[in-house]
Protein backbone atom coordinates (compact mmCIF):
# COMPACT_ATOMS: atom_id res chain seq x y z
CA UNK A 1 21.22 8.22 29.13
CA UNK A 2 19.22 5.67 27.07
CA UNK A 3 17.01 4.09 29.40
CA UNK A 4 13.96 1.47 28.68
CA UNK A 5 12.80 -1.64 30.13
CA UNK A 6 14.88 -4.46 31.89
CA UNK A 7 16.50 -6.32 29.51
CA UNK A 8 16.44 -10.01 31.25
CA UNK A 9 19.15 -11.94 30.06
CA UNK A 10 20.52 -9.73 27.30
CA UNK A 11 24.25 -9.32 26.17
CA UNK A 12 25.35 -6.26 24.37
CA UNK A 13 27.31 -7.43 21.75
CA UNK A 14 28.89 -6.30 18.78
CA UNK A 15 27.58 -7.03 15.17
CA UNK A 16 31.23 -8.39 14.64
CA UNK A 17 30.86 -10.95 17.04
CA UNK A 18 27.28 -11.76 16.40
CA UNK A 19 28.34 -12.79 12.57
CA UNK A 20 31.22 -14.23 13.76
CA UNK A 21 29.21 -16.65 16.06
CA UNK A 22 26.99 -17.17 13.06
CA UNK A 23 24.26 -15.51 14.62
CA UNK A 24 23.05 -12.75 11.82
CA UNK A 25 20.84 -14.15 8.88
CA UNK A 26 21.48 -12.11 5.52
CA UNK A 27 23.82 -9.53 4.46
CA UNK A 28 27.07 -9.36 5.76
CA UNK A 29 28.54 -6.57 7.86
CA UNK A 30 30.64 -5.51 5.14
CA UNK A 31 27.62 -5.62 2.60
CA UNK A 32 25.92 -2.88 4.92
CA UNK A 33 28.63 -1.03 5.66
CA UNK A 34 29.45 -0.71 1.71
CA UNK A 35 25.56 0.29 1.24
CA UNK A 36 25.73 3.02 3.87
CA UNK A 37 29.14 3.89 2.49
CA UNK A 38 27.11 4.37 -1.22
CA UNK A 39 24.20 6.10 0.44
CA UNK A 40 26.09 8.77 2.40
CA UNK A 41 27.36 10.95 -0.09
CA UNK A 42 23.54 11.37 -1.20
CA UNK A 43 21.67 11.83 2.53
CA UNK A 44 24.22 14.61 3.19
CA UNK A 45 23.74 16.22 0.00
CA UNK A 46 19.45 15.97 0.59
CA UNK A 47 19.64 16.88 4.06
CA UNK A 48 20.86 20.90 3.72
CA UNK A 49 17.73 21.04 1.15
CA UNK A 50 15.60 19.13 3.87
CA UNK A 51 13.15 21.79 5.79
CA UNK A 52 13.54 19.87 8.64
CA UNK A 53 16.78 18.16 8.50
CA UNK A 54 17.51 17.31 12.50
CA UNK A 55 14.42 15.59 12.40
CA UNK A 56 16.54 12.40 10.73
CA UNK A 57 19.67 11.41 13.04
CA UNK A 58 22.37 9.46 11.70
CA UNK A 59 24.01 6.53 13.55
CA UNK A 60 27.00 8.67 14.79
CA UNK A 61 24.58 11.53 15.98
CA UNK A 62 23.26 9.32 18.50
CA UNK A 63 26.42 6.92 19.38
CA UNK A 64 28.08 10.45 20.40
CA UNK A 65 24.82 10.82 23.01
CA UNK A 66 24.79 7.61 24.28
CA UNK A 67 24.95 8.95 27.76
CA UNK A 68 22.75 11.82 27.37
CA UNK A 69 20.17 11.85 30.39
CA UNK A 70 17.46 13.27 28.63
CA UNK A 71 17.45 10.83 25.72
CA UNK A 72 15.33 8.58 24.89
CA UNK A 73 14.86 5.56 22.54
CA UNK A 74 11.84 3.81 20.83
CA UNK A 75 12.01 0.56 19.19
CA UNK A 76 9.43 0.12 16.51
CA UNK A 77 10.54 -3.16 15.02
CA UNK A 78 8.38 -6.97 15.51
CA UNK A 79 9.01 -9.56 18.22
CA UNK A 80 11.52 -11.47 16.43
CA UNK A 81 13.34 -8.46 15.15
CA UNK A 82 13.99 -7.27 18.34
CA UNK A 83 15.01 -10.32 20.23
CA UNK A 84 17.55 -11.04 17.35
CA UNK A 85 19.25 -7.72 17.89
CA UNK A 86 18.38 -3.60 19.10
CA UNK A 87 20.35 -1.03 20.27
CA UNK A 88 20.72 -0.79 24.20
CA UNK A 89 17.63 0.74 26.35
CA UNK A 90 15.32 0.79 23.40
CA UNK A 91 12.04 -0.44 24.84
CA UNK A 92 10.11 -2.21 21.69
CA UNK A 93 6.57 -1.20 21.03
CA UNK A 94 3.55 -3.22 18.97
CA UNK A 95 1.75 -1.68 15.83
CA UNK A 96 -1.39 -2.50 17.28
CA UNK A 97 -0.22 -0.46 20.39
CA UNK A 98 -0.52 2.77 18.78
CA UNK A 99 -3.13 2.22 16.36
CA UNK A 100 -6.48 4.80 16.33
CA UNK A 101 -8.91 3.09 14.09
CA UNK A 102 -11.97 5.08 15.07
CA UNK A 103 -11.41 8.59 13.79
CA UNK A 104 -14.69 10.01 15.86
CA UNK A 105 -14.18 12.14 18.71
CA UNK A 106 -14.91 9.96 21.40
CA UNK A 107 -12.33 7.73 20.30
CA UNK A 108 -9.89 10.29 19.29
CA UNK A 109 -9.95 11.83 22.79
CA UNK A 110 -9.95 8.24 24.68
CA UNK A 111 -7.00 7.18 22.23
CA UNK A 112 -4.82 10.40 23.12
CA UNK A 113 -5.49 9.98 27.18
CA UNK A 114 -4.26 6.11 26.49
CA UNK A 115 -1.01 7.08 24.38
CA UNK A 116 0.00 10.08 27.16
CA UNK A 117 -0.25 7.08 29.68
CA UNK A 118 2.02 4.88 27.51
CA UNK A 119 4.30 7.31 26.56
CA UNK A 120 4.89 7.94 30.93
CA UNK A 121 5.27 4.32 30.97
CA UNK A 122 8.00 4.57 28.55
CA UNK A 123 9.16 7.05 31.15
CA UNK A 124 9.26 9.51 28.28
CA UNK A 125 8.36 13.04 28.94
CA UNK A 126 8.06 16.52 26.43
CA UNK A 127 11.78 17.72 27.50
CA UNK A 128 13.15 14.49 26.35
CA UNK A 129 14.90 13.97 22.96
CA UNK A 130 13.10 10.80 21.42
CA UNK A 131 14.30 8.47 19.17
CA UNK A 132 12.56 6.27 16.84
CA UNK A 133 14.06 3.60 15.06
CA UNK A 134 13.13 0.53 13.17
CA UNK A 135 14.46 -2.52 11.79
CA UNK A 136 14.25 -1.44 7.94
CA UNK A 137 10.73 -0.93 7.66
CA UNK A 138 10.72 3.00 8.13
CA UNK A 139 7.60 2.45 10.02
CA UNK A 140 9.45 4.64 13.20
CA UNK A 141 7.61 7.62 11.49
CA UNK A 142 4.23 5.82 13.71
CA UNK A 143 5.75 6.38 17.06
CA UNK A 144 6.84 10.45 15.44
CA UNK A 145 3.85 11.05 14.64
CA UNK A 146 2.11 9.80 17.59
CA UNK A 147 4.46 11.85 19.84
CA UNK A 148 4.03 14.60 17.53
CA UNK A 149 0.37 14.64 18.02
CA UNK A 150 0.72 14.38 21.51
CA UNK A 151 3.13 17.29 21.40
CA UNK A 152 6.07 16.69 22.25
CA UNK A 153 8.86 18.93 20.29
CA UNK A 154 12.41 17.12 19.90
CA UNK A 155 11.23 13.90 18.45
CA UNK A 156 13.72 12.21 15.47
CA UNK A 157 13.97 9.38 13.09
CA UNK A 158 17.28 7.30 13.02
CA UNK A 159 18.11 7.34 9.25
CA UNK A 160 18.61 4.27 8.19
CA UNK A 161 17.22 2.16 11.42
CA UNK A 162 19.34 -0.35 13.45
CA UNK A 163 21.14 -1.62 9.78
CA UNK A 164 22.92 1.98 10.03
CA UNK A 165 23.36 1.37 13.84
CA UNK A 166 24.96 -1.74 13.51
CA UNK A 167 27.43 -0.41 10.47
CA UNK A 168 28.51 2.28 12.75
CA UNK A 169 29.63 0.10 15.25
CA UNK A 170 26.94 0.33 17.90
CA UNK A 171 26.24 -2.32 20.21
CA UNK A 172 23.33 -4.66 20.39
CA UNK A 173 21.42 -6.66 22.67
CA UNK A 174 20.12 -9.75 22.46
CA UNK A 175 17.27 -11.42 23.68
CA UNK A 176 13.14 -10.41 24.15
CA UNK A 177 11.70 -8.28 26.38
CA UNK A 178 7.68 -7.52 26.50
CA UNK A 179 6.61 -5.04 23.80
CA UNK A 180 4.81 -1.81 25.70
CA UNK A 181 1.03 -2.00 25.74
CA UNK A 182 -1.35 0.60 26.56
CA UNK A 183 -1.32 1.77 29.76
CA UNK A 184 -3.81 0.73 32.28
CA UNK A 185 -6.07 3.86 32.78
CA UNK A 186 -4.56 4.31 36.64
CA UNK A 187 -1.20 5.15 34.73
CA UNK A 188 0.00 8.59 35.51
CA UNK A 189 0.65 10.67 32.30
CA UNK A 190 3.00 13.31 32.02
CA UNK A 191 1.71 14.60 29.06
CA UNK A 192 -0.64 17.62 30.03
CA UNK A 193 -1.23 19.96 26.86
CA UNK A 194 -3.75 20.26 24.16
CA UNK A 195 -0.78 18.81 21.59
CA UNK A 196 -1.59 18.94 17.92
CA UNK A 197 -4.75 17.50 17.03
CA UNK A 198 -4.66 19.52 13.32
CA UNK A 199 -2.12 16.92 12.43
CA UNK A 200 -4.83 13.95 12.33
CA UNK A 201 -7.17 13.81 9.50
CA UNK A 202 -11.13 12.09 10.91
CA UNK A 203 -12.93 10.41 9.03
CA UNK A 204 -15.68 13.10 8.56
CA UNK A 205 -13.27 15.49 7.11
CA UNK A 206 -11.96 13.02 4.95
CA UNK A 207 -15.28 12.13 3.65
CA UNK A 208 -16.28 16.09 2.96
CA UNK A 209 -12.88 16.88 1.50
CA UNK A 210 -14.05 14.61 -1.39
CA UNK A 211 -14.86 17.44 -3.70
CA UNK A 212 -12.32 20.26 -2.57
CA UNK A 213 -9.79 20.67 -5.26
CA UNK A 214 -7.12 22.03 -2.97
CA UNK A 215 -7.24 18.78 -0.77
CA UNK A 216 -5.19 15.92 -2.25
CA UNK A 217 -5.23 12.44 -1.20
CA UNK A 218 -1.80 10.03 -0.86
CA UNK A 219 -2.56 6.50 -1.25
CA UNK A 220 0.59 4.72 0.82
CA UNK A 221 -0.72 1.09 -0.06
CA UNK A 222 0.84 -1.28 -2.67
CA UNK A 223 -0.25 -0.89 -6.44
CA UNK A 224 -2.18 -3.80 -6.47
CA UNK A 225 -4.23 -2.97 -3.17
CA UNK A 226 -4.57 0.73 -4.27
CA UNK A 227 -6.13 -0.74 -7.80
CA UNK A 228 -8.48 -3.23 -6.22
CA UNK A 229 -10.35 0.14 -3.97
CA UNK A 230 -9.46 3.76 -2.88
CA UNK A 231 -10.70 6.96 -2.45
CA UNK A 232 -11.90 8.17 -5.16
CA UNK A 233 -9.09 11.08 -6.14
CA UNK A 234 -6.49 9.66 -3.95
CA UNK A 235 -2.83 9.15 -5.90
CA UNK A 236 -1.11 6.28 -5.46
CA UNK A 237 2.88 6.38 -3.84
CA UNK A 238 3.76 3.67 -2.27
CA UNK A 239 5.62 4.16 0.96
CA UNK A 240 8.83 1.84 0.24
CA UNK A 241 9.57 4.64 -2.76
CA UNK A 242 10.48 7.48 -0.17
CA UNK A 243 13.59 5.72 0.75
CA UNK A 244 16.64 3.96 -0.51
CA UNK A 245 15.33 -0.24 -1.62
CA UNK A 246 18.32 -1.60 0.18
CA UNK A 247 20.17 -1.87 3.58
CA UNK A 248 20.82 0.19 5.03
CA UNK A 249 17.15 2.26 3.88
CA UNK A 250 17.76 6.05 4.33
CA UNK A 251 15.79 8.66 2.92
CA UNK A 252 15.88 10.06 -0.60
CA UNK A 253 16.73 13.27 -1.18
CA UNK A 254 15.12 16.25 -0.81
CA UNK A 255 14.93 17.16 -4.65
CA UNK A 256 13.95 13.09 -5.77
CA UNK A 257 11.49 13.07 -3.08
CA UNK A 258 9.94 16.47 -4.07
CA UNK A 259 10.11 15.29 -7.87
CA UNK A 260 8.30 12.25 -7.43
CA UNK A 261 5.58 14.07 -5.40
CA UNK A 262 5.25 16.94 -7.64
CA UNK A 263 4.64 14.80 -10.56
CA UNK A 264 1.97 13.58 -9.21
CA UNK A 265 0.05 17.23 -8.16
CA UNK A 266 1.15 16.67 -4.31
CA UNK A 267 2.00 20.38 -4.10
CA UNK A 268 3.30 22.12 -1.16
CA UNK A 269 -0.04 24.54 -1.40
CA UNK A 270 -2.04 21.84 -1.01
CA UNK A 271 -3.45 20.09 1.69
CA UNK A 272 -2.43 16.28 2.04
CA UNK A 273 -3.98 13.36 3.45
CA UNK A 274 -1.92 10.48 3.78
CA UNK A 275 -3.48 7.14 4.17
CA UNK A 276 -3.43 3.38 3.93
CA UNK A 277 -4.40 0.54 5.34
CA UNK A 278 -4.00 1.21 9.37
CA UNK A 279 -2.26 4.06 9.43
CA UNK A 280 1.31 2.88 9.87
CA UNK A 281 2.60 3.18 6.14
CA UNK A 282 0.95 6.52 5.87
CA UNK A 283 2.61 7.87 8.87
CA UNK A 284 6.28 7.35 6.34
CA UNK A 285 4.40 9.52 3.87
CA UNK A 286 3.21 11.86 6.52
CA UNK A 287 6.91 12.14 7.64
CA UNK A 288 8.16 12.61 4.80
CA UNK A 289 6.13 15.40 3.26
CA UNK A 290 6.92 16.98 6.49
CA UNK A 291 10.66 16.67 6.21
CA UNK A 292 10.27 18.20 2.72
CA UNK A 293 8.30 21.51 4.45
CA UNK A 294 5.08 20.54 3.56
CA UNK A 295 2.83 22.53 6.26
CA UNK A 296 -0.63 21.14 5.26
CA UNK A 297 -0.40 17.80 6.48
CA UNK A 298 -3.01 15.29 8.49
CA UNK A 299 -2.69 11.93 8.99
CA UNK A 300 -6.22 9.91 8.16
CA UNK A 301 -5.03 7.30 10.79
CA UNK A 302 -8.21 5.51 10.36
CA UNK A 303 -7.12 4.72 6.94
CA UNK A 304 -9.01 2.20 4.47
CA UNK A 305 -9.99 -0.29 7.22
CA UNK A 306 -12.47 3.00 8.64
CA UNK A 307 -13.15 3.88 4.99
CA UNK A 308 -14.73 0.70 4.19
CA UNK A 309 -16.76 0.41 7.19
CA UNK A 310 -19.20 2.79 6.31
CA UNK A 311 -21.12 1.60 2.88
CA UNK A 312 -22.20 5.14 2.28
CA UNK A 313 -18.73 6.26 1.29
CA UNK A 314 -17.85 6.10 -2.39
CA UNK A 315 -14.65 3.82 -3.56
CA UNK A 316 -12.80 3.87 -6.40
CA UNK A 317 -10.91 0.79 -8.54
CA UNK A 318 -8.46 0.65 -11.12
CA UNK A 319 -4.88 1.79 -11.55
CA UNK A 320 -6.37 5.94 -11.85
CA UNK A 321 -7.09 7.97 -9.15
C-alpha cells in the first residue's frame, strides 16, 4: 500500500475535476494525454534496448499496485508543486534534504548515517519497492541515487512524473504537507549495510582523475554556466537533453541517448563522473548512463559549488572542454 505522511485536509481528486473547477494552470488534460499518446510508441521501443529497463515505471505499472504493502512512494517535486497536486501517500522531500556538499570522509560517513535515519522516517526499508517521482523536472533520479547508495535494491523512476500520472487517470491530492527533513540523530534507521559507496565520486578523486585518460567528466549544467567555469576536460550535456522537452517528459531512447553520449567520447569503457552544480542535475545524468548499462559510474555530488571552494583546483572557461 502507498503509505506517507498525514495528508491534513487533502482531497483526492481527479485531474478531470481539478480542470473542470479551474484549478490546473497550463496544458490541458487532453494536451498531456495527446503528448504521452506521441511519446509511447518511442519509450516502448527504447525500453527492450534499455539495460535496465524496470528501473523506469510507467503510470499504469504503478496504478495496477496501488495497494501493494510493500510499496513505497517519494515525492521529489517543490512546495508549491506538491500542494497544487501529487499522487496519494507520496511524502514530498526538499533538495536541500538530500544534498552532500562535503565530499570528505567525515562528511560522507555523517551524511549516510543522516539519510538511513530519513529514509526510516519515510518508513521506507531495503525490501520495499520505492518510487520516485517528480513534477517534470526528472530530478527523482536524487532520491535513486541516494537510496541506491544507501543500498537498497528495487528502487524506480516513474517515467514521465505526475504529468504521466495524471494522463493515466490517477488520483491526486491536494493541499501541503511538511517536506521530510533530516532525521534527528535519535531516529532509528533501518538501514544497516555497508551500501554502495563506489557509486559517489569525492572530491579527491575527482581532483587526481584530472589527467587519467580513461576517466571522463559530464558537465550536467546549462551551456552558458558550463562556458563561464568547469573542469578542465569535462563535456558539456545538459541534463534537460536526456528526456523528451515536453509534458509529459519521458526518457529518450536507448539508441538517441547512447548517440548523443557517444559523440561526445562518453564510452561505456570509460569511467564517468557526472556533475553540476549541487548534485541534483547530475544525479539525471548519473541515471541515465546507468539505464543505458554504463557500469563505471560515480556521482561527484559535491559538484562545482565543492570544486570552487578550493583555489588550488584548476578551472576551465569557454564553450571547449
Amino acid at each position: 500500500m502507498m503509505t506517507g505522511q498525514h495528508i491534513e485536509g487533502a482531497a483526492m481528486v481527479s485531474r478531470r475535476w481539478l480542470l473542470r473547477a479551474g484549478l490546473v494552470v497550463g496544458a490541458t488534460m487532453s494536451g498531456v494525454a495527446d503528448r504521452w499518446t506521441a511519446h509511447a510508441a518511442q519509450e516502448e521501443s527504447g525500453r527492450d534496448e534499455y539495460a535496465h529497463p524496470a528501473w523506469l515505471v510507467d503510470a499504469d505499472w504503478l496504478l495496477a499496485r496501488q495497494d501493494d504493502p510493500g510499496l513505497r512512494l517519494i515525492a521529489f517535486t517543490a512546495a508549491d508543486e506538491f500542494a497544487s497536486g501529487h499522487i496519494p501517500g507520496a511524502p514530498r522531500v526538499d533538495g536541500p534534504a538530500l544534498e552532500l556538499g562535503d565530499t570528505s570522509p567525515a562528511a560522507i560517513a555523517r551524511w549516510r548515517d543522516e539519510m538511513a535515519r530519513l529514509m526510516a522516517a519515510l518508513g521506507i526499508e531495503r525490501a520495499n519497492t520505492v518510487v520516485a517521482y517528480d513534477a517534470g523536472s526528472l530530478f527523482a533520479t536524487r532520491p535513486w541515487w541516494v537510496l541506491r547508495f544507501l543500498g537498497h535494491e528495487d528502487v524506480r523512476i516513474l517515467n514521465g512524473g505526475l504529468a504521466a500520472w495524471e494522463a493515466a487517470g490517477g488520483t491526486v491530492a491536494i493541499g501541503a504537507i511538511a517536506a521530510a527533513g533530516p532525521a534527528t540523530p535519535a531516529a532509528e534507521a533501518t538501514d544497516t549495510g555497508t551500501g554502495r559507496p563506489e557509486l559517489l565520486a569525492p572530491l579527491a578523486q575527482v581532483a587526481a582523475a584530472l589527467d587519467d585518460p580513461g576517466v571522463v567528466f559530464v558537465d550536467a549544467r546549462t551551456p552558458e554556466e558550463y562556458a563561464a567555469g568547469h573542469i578542465p576536460g569535462a563535456v558539456n550535456v545538459n541534463y534537460p537533453r536526456n528526456a523528451a522537452p515536453a509534458p509529459p517528459k519521458v526518457w529518450k531512447s536507448a539508441a538517441e541517448l547512447r548517440a548523443m553520449y557517444e559523440a561526445l567520447g562518453v564510452t561505456s569503457d570509460k569511467r564517468i563522473i557526472p556533475y553540476c552544480r549541487t548534485g541534483v542535475r547530475s544525479s539525471v545524468t548519473d541515471f541515465t548512463l546507468r539505464l543505458l548499462g554504463y557500469e563505471d559510474v560515480a556521482l561527484f555530488t559535491g559538484s562545482w559549488n565543492e570544486w570552487v571552494r578550493h583555489p588550488e583546483l584548476p578551472i576551465t572557461t569557454g564553450s571547449q572542454p
